[in-house]
PDB file of N, CA and C in Angstrom:
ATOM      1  N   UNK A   1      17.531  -4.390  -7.220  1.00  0.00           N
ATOM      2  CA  UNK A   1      17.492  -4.567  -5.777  1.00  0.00           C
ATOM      3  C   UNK A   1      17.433  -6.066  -5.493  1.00  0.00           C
ATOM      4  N   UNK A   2      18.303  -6.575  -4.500  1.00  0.00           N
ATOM      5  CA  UNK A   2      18.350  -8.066  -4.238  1.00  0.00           C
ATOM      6  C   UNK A   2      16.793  -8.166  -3.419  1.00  0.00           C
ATOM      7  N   UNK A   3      16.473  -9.241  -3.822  1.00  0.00           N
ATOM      8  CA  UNK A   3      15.704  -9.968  -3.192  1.00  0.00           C
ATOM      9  C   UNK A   3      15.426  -9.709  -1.181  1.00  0.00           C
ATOM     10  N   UNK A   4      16.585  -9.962  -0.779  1.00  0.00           N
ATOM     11  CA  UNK A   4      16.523  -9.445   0.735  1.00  0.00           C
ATOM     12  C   UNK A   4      16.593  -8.125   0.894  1.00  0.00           C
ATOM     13  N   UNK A   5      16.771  -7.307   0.178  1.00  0.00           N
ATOM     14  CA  UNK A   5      16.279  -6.072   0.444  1.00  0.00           C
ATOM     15  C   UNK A   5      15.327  -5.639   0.283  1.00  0.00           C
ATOM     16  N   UNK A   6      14.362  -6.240  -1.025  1.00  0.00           N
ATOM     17  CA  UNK A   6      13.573  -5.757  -1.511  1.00  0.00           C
ATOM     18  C   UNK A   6      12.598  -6.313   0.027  1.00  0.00           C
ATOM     19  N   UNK A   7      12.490  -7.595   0.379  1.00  0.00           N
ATOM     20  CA  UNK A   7      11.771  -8.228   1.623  1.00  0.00           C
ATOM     21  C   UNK A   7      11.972  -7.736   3.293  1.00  0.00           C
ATOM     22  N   UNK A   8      13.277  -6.886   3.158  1.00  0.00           N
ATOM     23  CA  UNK A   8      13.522  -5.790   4.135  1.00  0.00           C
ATOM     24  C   UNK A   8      12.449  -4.680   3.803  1.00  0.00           C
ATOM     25  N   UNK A   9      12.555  -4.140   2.854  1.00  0.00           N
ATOM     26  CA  UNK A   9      12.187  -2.926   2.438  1.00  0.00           C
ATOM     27  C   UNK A   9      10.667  -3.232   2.613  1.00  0.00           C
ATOM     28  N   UNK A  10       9.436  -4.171   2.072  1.00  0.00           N
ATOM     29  CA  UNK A  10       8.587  -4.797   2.415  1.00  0.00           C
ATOM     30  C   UNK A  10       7.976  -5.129   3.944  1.00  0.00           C
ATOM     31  N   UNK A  11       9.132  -5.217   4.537  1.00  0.00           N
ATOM     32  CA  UNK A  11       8.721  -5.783   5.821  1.00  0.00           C
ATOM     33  C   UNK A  11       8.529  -4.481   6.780  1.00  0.00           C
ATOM     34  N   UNK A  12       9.491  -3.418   6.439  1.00  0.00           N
ATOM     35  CA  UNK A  12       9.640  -2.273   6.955  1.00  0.00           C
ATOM     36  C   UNK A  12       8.215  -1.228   6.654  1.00  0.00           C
ATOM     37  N   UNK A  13       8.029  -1.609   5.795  1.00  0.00           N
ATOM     38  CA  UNK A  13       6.469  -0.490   5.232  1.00  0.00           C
ATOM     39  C   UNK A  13       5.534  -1.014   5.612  1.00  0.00           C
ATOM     40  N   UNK A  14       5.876  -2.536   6.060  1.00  0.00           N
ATOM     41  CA  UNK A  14       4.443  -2.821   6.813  1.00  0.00           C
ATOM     42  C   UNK A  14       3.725  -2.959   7.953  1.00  0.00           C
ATOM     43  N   UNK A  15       5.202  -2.733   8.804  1.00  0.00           N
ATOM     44  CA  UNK A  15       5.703  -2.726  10.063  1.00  0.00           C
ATOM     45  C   UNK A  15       5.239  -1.353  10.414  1.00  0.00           C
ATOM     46  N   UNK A  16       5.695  -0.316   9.678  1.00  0.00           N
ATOM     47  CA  UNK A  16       5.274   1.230   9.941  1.00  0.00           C
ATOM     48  C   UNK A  16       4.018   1.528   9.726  1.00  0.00           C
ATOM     49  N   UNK A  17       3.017   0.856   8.556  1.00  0.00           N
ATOM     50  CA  UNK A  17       2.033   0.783   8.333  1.00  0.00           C
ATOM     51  C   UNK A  17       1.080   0.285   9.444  1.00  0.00           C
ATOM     52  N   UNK A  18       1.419  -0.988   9.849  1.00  0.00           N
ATOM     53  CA  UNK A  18       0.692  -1.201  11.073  1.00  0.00           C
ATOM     54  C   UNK A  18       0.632  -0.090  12.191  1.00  0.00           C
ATOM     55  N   UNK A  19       1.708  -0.193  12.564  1.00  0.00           N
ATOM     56  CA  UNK A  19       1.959   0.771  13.732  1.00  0.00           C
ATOM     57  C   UNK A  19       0.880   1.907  13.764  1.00  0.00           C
ATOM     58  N   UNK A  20       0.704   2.587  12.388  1.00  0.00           N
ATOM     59  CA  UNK A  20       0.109   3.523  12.059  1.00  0.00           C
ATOM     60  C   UNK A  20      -1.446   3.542  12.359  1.00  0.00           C
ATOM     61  N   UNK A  21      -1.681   2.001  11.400  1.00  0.00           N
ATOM     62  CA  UNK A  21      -3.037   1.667  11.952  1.00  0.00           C
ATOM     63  C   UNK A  21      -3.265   1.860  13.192  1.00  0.00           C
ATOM     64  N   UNK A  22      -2.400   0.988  14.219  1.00  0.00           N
ATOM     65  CA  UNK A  22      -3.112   0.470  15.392  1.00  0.00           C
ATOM     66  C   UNK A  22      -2.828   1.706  16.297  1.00  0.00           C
ATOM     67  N   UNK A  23      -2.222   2.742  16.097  1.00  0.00           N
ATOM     68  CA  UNK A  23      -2.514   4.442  16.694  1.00  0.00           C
ATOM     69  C   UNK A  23      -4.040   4.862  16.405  1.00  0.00           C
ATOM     70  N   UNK A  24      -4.149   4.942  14.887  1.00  0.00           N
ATOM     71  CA  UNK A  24      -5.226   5.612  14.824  1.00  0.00           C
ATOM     72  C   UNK A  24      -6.515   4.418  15.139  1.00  0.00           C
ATOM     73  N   UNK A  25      -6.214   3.590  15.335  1.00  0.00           N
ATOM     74  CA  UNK A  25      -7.585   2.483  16.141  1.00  0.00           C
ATOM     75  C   UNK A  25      -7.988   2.909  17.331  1.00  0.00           C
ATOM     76  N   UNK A  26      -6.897   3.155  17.778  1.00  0.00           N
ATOM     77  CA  UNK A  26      -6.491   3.502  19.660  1.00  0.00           C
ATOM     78  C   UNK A  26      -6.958   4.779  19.332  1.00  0.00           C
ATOM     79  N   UNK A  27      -6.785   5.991  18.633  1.00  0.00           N
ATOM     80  CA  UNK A  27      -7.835   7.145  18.852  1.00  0.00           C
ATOM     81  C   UNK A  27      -9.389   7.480  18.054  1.00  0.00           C
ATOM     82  N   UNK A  28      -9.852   6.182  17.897  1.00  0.00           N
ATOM     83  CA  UNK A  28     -11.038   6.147  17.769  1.00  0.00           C
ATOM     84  C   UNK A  28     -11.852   6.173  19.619  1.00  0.00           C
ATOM     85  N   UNK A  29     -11.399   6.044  20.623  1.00  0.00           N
ATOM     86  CA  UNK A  29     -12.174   6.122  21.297  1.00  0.00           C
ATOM     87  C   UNK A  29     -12.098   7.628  21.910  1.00  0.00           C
ATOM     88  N   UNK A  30     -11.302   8.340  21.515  1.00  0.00           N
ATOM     89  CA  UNK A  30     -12.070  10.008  21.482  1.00  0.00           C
ATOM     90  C   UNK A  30     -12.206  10.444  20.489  1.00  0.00           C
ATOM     91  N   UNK A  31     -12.881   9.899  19.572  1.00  0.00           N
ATOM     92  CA  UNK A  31     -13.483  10.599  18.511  1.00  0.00           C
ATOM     93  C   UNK A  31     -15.198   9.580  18.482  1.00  0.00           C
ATOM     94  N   UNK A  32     -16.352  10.897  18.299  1.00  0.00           N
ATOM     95  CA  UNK A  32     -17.566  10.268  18.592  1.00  0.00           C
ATOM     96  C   UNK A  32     -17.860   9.124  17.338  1.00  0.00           C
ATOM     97  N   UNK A  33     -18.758   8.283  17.653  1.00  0.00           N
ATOM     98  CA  UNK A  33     -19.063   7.011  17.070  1.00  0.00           C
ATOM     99  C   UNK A  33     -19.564   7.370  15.733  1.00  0.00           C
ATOM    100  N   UNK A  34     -20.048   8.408  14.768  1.00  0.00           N
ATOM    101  CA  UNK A  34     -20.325   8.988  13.971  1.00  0.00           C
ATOM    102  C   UNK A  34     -19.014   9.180  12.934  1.00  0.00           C
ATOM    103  N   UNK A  35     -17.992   8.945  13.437  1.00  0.00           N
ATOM    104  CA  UNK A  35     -16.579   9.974  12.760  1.00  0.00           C
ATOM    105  C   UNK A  35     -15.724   8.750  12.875  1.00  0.00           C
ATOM    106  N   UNK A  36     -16.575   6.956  13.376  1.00  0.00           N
ATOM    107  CA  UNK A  36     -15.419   6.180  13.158  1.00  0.00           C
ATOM    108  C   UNK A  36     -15.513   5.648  11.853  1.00  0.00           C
ATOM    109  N   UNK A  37     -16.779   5.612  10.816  1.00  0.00           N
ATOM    110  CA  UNK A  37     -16.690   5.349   9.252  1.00  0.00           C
ATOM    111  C   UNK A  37     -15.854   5.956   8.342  1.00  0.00           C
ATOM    112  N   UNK A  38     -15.460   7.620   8.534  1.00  0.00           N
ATOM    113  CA  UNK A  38     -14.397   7.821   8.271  1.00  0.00           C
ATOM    114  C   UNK A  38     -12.904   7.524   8.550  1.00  0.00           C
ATOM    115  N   UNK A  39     -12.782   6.922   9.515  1.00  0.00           N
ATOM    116  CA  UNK A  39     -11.168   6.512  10.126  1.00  0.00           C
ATOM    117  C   UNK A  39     -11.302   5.327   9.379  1.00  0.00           C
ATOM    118  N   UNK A  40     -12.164   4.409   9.311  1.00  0.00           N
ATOM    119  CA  UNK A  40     -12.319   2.583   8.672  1.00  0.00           C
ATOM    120  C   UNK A  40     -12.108   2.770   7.219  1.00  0.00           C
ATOM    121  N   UNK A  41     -12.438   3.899   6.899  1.00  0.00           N
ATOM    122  CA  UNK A  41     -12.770   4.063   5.467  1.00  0.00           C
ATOM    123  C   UNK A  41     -10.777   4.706   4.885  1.00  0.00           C
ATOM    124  N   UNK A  42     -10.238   5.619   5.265  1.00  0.00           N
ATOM    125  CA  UNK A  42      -9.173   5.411   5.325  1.00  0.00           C
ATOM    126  C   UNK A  42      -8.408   4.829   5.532  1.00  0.00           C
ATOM    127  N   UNK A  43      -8.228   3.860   6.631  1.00  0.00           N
ATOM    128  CA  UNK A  43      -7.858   3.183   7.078  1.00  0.00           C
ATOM    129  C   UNK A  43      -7.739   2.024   5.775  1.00  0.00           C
ATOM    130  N   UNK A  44      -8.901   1.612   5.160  1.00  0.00           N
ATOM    131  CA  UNK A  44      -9.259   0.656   4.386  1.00  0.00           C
ATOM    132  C   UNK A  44      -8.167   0.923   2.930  1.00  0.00           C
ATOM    133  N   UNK A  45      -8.084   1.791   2.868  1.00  0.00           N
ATOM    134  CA  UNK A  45      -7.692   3.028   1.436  1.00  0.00           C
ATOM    135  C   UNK A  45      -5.990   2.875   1.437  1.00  0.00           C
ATOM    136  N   UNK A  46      -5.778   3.283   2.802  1.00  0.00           N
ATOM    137  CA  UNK A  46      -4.265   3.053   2.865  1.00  0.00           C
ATOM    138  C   UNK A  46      -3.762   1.896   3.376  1.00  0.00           C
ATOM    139  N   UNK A  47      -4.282   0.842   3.800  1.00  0.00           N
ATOM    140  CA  UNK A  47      -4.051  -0.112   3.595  1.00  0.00           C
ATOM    141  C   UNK A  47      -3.774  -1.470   1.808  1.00  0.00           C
ATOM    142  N   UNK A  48      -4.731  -1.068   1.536  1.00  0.00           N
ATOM    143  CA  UNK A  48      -4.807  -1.080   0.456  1.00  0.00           C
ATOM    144  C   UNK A  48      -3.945  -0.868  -0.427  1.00  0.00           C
ATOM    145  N   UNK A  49      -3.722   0.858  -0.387  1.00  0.00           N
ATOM    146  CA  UNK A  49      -2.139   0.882  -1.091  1.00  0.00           C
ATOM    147  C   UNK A  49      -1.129   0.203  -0.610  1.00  0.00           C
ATOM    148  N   UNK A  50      -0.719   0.217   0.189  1.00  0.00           N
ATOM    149  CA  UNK A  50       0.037  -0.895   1.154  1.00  0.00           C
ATOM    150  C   UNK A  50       0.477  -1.767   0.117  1.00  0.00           C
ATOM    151  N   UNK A  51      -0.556  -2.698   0.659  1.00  0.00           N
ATOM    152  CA  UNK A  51      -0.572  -3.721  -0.121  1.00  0.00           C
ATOM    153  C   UNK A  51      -0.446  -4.147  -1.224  1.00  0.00           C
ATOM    154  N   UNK A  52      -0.787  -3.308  -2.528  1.00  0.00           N
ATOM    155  CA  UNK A  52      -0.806  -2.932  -3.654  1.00  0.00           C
ATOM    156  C   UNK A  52       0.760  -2.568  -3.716  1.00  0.00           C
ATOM    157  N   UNK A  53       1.481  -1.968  -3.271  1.00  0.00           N
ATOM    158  CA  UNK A  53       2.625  -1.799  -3.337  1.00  0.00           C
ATOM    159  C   UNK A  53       3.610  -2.705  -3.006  1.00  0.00           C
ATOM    160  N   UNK A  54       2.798  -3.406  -2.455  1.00  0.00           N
ATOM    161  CA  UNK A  54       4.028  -4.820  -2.295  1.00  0.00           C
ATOM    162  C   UNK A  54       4.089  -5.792  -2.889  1.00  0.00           C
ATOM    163  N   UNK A  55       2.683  -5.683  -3.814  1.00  0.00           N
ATOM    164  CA  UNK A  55       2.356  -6.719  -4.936  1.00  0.00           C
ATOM    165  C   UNK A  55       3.201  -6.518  -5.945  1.00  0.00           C
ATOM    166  N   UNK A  56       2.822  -4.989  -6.362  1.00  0.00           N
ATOM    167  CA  UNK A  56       3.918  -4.701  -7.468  1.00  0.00           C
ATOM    168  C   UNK A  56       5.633  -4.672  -7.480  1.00  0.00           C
ATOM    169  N   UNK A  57       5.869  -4.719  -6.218  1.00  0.00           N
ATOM    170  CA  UNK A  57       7.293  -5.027  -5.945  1.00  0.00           C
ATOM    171  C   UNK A  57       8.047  -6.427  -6.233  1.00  0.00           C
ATOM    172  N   UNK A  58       6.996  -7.244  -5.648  1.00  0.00           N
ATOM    173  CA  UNK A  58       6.954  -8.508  -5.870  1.00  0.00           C
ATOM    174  C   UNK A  58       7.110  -8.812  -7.504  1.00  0.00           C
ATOM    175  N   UNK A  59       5.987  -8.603  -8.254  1.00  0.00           N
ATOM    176  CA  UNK A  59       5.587  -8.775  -9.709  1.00  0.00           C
ATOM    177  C   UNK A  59       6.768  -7.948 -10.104  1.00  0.00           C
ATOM    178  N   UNK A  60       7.491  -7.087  -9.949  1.00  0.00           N
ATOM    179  CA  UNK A  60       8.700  -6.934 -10.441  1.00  0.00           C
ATOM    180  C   UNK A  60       9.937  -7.216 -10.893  1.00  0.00           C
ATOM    181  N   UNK A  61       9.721  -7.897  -9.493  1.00  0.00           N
ATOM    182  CA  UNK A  61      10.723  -9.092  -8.863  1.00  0.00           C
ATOM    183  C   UNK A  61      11.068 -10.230  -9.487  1.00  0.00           C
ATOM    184  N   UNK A  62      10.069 -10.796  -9.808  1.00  0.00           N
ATOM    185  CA  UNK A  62       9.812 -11.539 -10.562  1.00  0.00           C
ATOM    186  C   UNK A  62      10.039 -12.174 -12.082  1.00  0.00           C
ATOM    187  N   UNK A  63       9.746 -10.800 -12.270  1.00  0.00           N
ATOM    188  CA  UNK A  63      10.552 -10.004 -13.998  1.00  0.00           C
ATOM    189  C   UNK A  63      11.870 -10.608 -14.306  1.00  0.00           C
TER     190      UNK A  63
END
């Protein structure tokens, strides 16, 4: 995979990723204050992979 795709492809998962986040941020305020450590805590998790996945794309890349 060229380089600009691979940074398309990158830019696109993180773009959707956000998006994703900042939905489920926005429905933390109907869900009670008890049940937002679980949303942070996922939130944290799949982010994470995220990220992790773009490292290794990178470090591939690299190769």
């Amino acid at each position: 995979m060229s380089d600009q795709t691979e940074d398309d492809a990158a830019a696109g998962l993180a773009e959707q990723t956000l998006e994703g986040t900042r939905q489920r941020l926005a429905d933390l305020d109907g869900l009670p204050i008890s049940e937002h450590v679980a949303v942070f805590d996922q939130l944290h998790r799949d982010l994470s992979a995220v990220l992790n996945s773009i490292d290794q794309q990178e470090d591939q890349g690299k190769s």
